[in-house]
N, C-alpha and C. Protein backbone atom coordinates (compact mmCIF):
# COMPACT_ATOMS: atom_id res chain seq x y z
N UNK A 1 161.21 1.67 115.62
CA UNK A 1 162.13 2.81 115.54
C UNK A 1 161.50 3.92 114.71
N UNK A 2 161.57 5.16 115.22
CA UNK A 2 160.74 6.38 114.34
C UNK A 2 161.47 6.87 113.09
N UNK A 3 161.18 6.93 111.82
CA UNK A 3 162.02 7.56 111.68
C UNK A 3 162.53 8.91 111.04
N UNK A 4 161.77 9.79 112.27
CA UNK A 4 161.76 11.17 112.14
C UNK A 4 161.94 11.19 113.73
N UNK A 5 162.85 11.71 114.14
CA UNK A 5 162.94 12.33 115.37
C UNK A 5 162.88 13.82 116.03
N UNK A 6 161.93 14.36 116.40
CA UNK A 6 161.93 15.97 116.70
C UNK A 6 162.53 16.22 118.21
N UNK A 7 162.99 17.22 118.11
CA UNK A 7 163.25 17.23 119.65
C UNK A 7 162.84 18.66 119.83
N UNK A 8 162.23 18.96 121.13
CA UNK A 8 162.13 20.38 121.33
C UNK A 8 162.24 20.69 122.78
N UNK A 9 162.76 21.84 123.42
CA UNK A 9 163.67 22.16 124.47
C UNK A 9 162.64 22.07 125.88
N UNK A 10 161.10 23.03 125.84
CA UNK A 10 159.98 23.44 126.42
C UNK A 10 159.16 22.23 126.13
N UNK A 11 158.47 22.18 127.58
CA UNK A 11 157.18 20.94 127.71
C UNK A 11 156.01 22.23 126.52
N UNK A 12 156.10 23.17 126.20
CA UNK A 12 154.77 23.86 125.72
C UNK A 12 155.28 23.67 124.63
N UNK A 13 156.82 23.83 124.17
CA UNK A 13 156.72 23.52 122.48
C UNK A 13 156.54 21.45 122.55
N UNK A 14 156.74 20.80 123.01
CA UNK A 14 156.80 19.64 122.82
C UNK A 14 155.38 19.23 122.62
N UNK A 15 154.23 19.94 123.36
CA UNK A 15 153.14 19.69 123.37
C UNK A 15 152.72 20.03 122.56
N UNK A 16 153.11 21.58 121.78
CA UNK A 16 152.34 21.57 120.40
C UNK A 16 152.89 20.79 119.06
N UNK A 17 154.04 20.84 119.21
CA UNK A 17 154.43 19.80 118.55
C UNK A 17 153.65 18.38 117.80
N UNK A 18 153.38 18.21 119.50
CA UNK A 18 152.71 16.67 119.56
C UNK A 18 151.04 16.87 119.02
N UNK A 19 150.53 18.03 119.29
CA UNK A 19 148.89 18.07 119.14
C UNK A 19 148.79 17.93 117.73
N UNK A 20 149.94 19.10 116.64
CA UNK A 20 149.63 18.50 115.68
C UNK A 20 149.87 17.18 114.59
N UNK A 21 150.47 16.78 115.37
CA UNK A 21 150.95 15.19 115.12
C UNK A 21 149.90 14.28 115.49
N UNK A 22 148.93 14.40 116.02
CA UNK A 22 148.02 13.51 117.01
C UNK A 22 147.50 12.46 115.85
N UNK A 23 147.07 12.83 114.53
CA UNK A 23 146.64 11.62 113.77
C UNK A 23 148.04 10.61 113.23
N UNK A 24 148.95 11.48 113.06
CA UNK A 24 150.36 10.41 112.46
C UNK A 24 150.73 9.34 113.15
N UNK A 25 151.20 8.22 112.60
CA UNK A 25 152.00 7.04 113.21
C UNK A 25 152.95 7.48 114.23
N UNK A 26 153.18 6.59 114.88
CA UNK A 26 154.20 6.24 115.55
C UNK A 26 155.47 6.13 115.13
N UNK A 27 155.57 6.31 113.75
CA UNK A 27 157.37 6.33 113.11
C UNK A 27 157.55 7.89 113.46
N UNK A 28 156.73 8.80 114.21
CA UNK A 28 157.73 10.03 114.49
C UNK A 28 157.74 9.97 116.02
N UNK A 29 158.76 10.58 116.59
CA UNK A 29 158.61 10.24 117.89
C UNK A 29 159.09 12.17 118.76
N UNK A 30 158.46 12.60 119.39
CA UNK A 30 159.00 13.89 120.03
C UNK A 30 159.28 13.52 121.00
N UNK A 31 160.68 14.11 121.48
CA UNK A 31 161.47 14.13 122.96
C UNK A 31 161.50 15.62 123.46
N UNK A 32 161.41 15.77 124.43
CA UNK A 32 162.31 17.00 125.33
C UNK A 32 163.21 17.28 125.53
N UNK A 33 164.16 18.15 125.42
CA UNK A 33 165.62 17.38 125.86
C UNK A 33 165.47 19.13 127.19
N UNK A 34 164.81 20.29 127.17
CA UNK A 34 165.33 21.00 128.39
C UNK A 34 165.92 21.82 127.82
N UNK A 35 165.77 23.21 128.17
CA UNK A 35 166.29 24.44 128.08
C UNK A 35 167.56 24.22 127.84
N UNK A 36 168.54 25.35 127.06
CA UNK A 36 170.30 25.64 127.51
C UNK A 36 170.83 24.72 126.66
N UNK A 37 171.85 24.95 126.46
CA UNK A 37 172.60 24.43 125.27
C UNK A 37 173.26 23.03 126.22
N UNK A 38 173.63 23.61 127.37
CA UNK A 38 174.04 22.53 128.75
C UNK A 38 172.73 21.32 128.96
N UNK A 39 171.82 21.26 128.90
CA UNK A 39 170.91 20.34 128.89
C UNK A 39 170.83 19.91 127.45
N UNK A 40 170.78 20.54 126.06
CA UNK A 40 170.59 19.99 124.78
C UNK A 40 172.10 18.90 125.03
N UNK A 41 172.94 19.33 125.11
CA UNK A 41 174.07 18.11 124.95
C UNK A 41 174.14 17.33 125.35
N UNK A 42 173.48 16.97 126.91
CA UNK A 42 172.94 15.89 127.52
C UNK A 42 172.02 15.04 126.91
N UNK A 43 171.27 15.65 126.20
CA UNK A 43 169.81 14.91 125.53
C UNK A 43 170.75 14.57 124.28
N UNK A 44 171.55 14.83 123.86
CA UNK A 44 171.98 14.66 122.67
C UNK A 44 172.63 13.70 122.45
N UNK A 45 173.23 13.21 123.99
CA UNK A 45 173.88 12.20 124.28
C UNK A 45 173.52 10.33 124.55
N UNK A 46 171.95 10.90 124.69
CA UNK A 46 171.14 9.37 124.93
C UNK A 46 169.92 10.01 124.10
N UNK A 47 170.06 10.33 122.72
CA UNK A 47 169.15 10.08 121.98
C UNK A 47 168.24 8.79 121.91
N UNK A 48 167.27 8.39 121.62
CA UNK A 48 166.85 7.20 121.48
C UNK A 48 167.14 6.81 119.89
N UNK A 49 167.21 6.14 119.34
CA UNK A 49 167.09 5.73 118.12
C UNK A 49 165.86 5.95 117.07
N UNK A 50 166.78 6.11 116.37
CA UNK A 50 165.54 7.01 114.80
C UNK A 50 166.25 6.55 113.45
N UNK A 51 165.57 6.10 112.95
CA UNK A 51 165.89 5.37 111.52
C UNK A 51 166.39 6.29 110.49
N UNK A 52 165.94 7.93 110.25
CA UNK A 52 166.10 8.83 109.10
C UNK A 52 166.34 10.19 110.13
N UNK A 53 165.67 11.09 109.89
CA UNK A 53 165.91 12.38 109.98
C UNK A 53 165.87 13.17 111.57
N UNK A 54 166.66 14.13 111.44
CA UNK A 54 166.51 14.43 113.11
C UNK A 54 166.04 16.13 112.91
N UNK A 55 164.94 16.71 113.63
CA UNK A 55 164.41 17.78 113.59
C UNK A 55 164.26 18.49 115.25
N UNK A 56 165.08 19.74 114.92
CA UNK A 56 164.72 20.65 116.47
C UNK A 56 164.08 21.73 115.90
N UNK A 57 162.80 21.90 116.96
CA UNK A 57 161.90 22.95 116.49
C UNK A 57 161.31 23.85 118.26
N UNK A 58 160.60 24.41 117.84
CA UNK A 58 160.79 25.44 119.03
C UNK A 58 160.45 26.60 119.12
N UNK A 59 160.47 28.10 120.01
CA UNK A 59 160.69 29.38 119.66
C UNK A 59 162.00 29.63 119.40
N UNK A 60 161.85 30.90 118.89
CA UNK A 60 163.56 31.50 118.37
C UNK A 60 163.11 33.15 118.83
N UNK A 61 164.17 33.43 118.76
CA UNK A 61 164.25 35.52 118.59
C UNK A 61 164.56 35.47 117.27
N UNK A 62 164.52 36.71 116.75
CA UNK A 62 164.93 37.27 115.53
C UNK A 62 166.01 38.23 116.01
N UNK A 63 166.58 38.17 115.15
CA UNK A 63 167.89 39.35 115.05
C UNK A 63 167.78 40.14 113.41
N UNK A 64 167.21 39.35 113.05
CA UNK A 64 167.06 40.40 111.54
C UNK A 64 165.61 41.14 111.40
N UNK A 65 165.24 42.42 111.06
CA UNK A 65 164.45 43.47 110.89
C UNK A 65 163.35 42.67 110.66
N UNK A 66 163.82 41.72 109.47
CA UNK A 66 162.90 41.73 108.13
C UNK A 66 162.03 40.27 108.87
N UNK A 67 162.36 39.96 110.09
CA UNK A 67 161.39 39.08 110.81
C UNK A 67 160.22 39.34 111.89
N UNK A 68 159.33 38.58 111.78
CA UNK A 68 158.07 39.03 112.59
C UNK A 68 157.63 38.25 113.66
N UNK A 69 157.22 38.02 114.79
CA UNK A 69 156.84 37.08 115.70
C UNK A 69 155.54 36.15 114.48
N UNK A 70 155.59 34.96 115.13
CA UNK A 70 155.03 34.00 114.05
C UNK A 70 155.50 33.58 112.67
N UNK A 71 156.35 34.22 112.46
CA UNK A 71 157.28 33.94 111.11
C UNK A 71 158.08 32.89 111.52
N UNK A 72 158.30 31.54 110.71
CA UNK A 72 158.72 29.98 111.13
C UNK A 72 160.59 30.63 110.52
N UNK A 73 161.32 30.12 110.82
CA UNK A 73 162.76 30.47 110.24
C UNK A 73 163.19 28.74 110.17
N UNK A 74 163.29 28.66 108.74
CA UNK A 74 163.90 27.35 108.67
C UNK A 74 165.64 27.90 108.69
N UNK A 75 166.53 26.76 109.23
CA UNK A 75 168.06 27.09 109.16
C UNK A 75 168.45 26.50 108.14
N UNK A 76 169.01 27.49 107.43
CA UNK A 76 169.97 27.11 106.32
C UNK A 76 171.16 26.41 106.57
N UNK A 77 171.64 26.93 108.10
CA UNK A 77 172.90 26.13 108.64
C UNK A 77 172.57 26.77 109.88
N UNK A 78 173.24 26.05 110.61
CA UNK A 78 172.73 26.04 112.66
C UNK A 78 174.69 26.27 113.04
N UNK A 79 174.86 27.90 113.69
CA UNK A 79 175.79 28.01 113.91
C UNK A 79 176.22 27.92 115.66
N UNK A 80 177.35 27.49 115.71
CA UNK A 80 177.50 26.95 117.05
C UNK A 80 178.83 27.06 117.71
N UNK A 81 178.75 28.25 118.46
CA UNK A 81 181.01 28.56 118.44
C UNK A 81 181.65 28.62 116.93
N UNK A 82 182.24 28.07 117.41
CA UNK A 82 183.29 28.64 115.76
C UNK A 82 182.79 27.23 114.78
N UNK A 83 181.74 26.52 115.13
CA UNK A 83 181.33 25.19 114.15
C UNK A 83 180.09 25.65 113.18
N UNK A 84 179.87 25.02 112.39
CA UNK A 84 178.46 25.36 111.78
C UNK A 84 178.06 24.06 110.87
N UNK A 85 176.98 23.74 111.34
CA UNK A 85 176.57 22.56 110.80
C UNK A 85 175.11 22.92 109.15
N UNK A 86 175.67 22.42 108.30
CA UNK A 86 174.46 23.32 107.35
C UNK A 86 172.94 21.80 107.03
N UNK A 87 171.98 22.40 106.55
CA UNK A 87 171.00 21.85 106.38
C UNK A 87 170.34 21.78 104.84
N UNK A 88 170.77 21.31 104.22
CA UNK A 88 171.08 21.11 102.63
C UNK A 88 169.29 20.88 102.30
N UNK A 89 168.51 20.68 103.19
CA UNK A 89 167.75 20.71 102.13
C UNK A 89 166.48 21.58 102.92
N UNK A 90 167.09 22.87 103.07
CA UNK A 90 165.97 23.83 104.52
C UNK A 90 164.98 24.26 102.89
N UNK A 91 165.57 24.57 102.24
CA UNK A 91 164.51 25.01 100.85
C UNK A 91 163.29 24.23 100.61
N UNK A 92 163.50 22.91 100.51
CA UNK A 92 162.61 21.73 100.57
C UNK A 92 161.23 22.19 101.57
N UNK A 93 162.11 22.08 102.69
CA UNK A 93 161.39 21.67 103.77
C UNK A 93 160.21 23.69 103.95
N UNK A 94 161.07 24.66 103.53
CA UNK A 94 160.44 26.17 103.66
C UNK A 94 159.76 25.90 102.94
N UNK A 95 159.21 25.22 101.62
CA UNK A 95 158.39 25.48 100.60
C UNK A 95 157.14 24.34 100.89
N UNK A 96 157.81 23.21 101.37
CA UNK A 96 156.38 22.73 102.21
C UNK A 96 155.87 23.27 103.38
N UNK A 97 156.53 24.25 104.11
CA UNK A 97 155.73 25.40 105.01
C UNK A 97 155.15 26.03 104.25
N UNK A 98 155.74 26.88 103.52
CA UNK A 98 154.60 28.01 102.67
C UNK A 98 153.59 27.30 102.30
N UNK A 99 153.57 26.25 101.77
CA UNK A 99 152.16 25.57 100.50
C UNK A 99 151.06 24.89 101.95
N UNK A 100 151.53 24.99 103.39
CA UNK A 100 150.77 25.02 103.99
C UNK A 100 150.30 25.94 104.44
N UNK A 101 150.90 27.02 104.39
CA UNK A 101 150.31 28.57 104.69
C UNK A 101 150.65 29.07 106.25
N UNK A 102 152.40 28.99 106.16
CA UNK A 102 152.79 28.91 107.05
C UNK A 102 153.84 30.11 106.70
N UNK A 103 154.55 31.24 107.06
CA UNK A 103 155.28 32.22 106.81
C UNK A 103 156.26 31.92 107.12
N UNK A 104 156.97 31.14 106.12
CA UNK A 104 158.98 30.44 106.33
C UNK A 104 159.59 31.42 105.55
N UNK A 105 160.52 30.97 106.64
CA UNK A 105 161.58 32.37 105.93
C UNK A 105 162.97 31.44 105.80
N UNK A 106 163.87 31.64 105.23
CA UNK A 106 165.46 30.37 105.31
C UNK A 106 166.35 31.44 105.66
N UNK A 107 167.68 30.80 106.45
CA UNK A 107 168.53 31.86 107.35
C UNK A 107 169.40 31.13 108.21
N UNK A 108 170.59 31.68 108.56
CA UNK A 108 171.21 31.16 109.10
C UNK A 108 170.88 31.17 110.82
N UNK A 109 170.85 30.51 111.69
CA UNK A 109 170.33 30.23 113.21
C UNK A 109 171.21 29.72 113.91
N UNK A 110 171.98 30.91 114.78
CA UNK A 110 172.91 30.99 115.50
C UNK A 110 172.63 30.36 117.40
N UNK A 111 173.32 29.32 117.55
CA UNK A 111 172.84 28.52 119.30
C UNK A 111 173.91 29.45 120.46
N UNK A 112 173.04 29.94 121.03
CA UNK A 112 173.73 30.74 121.97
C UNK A 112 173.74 30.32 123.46
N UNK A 113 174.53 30.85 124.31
CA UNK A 113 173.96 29.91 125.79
C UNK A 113 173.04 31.53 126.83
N UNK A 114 173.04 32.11 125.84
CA UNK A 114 171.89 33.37 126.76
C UNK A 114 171.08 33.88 126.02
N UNK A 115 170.24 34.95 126.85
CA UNK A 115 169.41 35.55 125.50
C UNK A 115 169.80 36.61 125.07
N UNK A 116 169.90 36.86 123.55
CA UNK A 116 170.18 38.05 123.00
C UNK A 116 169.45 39.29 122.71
N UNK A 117 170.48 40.37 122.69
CA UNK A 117 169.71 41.61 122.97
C UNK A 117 170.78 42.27 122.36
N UNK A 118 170.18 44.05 122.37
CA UNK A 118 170.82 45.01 121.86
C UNK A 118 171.71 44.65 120.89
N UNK A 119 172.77 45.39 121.13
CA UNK A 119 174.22 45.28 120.60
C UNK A 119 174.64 43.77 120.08
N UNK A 120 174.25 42.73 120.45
CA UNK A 120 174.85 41.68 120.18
C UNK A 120 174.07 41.47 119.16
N UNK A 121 172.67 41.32 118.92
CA UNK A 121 171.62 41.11 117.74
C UNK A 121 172.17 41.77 116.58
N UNK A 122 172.29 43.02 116.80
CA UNK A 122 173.21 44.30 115.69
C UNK A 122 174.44 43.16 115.22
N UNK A 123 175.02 42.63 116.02
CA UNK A 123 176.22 42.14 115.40
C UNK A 123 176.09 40.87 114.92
N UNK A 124 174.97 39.84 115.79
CA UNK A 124 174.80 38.80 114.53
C UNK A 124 174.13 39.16 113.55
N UNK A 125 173.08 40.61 113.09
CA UNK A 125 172.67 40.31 111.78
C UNK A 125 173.98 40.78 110.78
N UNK A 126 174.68 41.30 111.26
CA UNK A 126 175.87 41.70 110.42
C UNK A 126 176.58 40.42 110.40
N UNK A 127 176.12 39.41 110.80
CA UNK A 127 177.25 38.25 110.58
C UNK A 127 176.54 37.54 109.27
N UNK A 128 175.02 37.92 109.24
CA UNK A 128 174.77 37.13 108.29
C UNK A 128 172.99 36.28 108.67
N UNK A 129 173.41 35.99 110.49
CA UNK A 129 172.47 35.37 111.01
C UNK A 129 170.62 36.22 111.56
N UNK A 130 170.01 34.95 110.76
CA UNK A 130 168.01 35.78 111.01
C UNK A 130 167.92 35.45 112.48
N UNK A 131 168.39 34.50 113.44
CA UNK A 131 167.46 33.81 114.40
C UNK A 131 168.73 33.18 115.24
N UNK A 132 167.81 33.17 116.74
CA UNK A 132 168.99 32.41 117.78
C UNK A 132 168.57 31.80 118.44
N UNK A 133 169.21 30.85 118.95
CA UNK A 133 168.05 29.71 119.76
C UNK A 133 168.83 29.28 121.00
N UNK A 134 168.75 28.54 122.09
CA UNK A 134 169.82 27.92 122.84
C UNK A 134 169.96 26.45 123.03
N UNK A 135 169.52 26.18 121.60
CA UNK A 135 169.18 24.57 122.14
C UNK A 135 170.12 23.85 120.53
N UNK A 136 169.94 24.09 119.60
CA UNK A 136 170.33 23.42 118.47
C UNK A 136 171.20 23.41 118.02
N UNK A 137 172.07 23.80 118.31
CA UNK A 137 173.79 23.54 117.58
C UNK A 137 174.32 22.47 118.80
N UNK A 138 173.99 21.86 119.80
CA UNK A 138 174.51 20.75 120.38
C UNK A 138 173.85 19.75 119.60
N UNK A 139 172.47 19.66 119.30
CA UNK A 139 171.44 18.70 118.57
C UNK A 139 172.40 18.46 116.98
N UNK A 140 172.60 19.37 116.47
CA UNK A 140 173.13 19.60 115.02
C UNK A 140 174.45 18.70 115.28
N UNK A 141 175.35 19.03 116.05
CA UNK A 141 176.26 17.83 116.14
C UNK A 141 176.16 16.83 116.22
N UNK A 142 175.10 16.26 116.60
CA UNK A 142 174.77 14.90 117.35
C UNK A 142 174.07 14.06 116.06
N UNK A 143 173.51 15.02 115.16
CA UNK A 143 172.81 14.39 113.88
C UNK A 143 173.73 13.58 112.95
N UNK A 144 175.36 14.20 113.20
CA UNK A 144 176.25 13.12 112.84
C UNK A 144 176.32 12.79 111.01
N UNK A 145 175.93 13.75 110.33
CA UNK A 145 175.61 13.38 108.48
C UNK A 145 174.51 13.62 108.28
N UNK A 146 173.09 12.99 109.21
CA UNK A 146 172.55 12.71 108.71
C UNK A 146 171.20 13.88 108.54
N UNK A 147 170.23 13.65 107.96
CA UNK A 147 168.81 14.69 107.70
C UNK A 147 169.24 15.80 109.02
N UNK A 148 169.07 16.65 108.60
CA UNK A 148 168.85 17.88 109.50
C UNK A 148 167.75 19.29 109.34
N UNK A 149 166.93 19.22 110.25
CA UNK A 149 166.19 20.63 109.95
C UNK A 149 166.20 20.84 111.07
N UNK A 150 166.34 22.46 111.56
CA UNK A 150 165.88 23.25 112.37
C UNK A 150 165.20 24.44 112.00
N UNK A 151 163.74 24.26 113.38
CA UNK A 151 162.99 24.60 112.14
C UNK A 151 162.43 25.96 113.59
N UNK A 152 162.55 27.23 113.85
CA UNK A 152 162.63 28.65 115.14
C UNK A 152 161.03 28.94 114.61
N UNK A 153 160.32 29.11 115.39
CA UNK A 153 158.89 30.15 115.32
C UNK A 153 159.64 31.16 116.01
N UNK A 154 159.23 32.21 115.36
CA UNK A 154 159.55 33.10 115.73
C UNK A 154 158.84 34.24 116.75
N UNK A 155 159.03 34.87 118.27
CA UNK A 155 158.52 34.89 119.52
C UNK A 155 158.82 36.30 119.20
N UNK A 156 160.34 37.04 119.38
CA UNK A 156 160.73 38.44 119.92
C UNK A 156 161.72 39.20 118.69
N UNK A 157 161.23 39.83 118.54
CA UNK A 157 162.43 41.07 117.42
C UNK A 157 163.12 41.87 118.23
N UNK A 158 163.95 42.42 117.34
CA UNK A 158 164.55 43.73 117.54
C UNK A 158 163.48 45.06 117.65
N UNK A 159 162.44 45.08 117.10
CA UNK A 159 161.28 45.86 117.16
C UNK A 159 160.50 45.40 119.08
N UNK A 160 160.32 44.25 119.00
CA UNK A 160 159.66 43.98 119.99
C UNK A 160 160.25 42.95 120.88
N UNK A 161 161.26 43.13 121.52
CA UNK A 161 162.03 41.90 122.58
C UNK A 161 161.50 41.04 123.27
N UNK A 162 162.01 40.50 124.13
CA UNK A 162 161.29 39.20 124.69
C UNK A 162 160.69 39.84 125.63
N UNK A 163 160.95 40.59 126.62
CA UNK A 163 160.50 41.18 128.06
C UNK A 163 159.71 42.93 128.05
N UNK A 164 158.58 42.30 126.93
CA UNK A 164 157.88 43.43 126.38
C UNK A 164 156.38 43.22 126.17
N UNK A 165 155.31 43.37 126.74
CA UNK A 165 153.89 43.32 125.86
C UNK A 165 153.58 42.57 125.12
N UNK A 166 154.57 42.87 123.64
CA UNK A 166 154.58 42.36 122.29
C UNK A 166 154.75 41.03 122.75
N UNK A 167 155.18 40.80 123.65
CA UNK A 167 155.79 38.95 123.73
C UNK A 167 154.56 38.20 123.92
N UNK A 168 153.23 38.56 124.88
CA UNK A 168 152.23 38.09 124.59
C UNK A 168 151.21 37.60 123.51
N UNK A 169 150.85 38.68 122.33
CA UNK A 169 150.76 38.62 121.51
C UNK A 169 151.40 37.34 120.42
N UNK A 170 152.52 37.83 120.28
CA UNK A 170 154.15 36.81 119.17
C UNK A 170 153.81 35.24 120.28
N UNK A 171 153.73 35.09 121.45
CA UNK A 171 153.67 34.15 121.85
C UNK A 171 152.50 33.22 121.17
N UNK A 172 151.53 34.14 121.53
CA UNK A 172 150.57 33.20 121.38
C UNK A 172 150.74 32.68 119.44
N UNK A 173 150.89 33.65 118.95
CA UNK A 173 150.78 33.31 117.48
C UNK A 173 151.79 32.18 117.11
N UNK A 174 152.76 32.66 118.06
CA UNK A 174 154.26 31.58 117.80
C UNK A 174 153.58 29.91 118.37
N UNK A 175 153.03 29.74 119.48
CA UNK A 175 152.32 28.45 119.94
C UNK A 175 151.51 27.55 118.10
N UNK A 176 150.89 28.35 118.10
CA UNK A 176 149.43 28.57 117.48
C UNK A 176 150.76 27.65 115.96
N UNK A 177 151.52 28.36 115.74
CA UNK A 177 152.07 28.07 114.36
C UNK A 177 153.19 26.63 114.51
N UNK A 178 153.20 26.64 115.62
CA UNK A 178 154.38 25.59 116.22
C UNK A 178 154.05 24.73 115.72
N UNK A 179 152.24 24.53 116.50
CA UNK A 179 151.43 23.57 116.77
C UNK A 179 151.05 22.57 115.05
N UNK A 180 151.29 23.83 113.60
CA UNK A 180 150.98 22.99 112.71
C UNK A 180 152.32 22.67 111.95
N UNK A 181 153.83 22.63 112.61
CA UNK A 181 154.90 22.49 112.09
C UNK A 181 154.97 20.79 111.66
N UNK A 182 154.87 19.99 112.96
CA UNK A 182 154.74 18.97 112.96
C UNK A 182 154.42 18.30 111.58
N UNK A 183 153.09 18.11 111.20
CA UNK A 183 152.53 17.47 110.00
C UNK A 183 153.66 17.66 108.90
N UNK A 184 154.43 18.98 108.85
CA UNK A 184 155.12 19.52 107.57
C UNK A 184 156.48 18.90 107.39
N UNK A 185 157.01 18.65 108.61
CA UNK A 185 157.95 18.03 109.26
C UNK A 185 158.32 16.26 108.85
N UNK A 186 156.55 15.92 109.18
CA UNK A 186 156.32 14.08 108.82
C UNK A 186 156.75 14.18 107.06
N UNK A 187 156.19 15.08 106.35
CA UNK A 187 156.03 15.00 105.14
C UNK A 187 157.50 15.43 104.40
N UNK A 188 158.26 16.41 105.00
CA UNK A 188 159.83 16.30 104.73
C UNK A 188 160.53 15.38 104.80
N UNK A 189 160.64 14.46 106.23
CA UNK A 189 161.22 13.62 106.30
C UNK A 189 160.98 12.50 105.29
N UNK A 190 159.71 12.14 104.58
CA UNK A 190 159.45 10.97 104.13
C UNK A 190 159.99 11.53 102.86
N UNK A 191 160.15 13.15 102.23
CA UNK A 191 160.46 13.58 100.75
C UNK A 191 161.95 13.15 100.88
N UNK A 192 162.78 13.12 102.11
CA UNK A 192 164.47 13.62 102.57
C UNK A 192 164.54 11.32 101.98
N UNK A 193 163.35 11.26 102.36
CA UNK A 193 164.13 9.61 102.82
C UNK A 193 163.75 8.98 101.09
N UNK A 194 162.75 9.11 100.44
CA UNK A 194 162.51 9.01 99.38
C UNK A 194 163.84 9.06 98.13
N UNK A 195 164.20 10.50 98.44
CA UNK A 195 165.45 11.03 97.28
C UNK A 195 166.71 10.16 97.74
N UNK A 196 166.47 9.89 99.14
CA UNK A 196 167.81 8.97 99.51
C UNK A 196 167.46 7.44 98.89
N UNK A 197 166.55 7.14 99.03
CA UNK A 197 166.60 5.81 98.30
C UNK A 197 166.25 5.79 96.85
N UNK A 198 166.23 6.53 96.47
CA UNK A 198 166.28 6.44 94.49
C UNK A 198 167.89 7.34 94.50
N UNK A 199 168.60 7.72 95.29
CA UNK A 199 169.72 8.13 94.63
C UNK A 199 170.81 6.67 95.26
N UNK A 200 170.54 5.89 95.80
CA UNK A 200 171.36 4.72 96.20
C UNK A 200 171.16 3.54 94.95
N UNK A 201 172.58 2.86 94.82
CA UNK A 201 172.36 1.80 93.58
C UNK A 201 171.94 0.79 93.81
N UNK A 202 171.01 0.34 93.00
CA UNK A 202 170.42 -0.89 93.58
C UNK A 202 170.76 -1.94 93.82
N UNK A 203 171.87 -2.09 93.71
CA UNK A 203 172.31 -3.38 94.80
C UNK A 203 172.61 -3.30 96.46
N UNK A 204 172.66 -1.49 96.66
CA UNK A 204 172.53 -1.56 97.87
C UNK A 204 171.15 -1.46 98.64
N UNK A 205 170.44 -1.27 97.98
CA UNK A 205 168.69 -1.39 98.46
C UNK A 205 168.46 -2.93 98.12
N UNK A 206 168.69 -3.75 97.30
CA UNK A 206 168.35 -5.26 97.25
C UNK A 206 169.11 -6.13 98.91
């Protein structure tokens, strides 16, 4: 049983995912679960089994200024309809991005079932929210208590949208950064599972 589970939506994020994982054990395991918030709930539904932490990673858009294509957005909380599931320890996990030399930013990451643009971006950054995805607020339910990170590379701004030039460019850099999320990911989960077993009393670890 793994126990770090990633899931990511695209066979191209799953693959980078996986490349930089290629030396780690087998206790992490990456799935696909498929575009759309309508396919994440399906996958969400026959998870396979994972011992500790559950991680969705991926591209994202930005909706806030102050983000750049290749900039990683860890979620502070993954909002989803009127639900919001939060991620208590995205600080943790942003500061072992940075010390790898990775540009994390923490923020709230809103799951939408289309892509956002204009007017609507304007109104989630006024809600509060950096980033939108269409896959992780079905995943975030499904985590059920337990470890949560979602972790957006960031592809398209408000400066530069998805169906623009710029998307070539942000793509490739966004691949490129995906690809070393993984490793940072193994090393959270084992910090997330660590603090859980020195904060349990020891008669329930005996």
């Amino acid at each position: 049983m793994a126990d770090l589970l990633i899931c990511a939506a695209l066979g191209i994020e799953a693959r980078a995912v996986r490349r930089g994982l290629a030396t780690l054990s087998d206790r992490v395991k990456v799935v696909r679960t498929g575009p759309g918030p309508g396919r994440a709930a399906r996958a969400a539904a026959v998870l396979p089994e994972y011992g500790g932490a559950l991680a969705v990673v991926g591209f994202g858009g930005a909706v806030d200024d102050g983000l750049r294509p290749g900039d990683v957005l860890v979620a502070s909380e993954v909002r989803f309809g009127d639900q919001a599931f939060p991620c208590p320890s995205a600080r943790l996990l942003a500061g072992e991005l940075t010390r790898a030399g990775l540009p994390a930013r923490i923020g709230p990451l809103a799951t939408c079932d289309h892509v956002v643009t204009g007017a609507e971006r304007r109104r989630l950054a006024a809600e509060g929210v950096r980033g939108v995805d269409m896959e992780t607020g079905p995943l975030a339910r499904a985590a059920a208590g337990r470890p949560l990170a979602a972790v957006r590379v960031i592809v398209d701004t408000p400066g530069a949208p998805l169906l623009s030039p710029a998307t070539v460019r942000g793509g490739t850099l966004a691949r490129r950064n995906l690809q070393r999320v993984g490793p940072v990911l193994a090393r959270w989960a084992a910090a997330i599972e660590e603090t859980i077993r020195f904060s349990l009393p020891k008669e329930v670890l005996s």
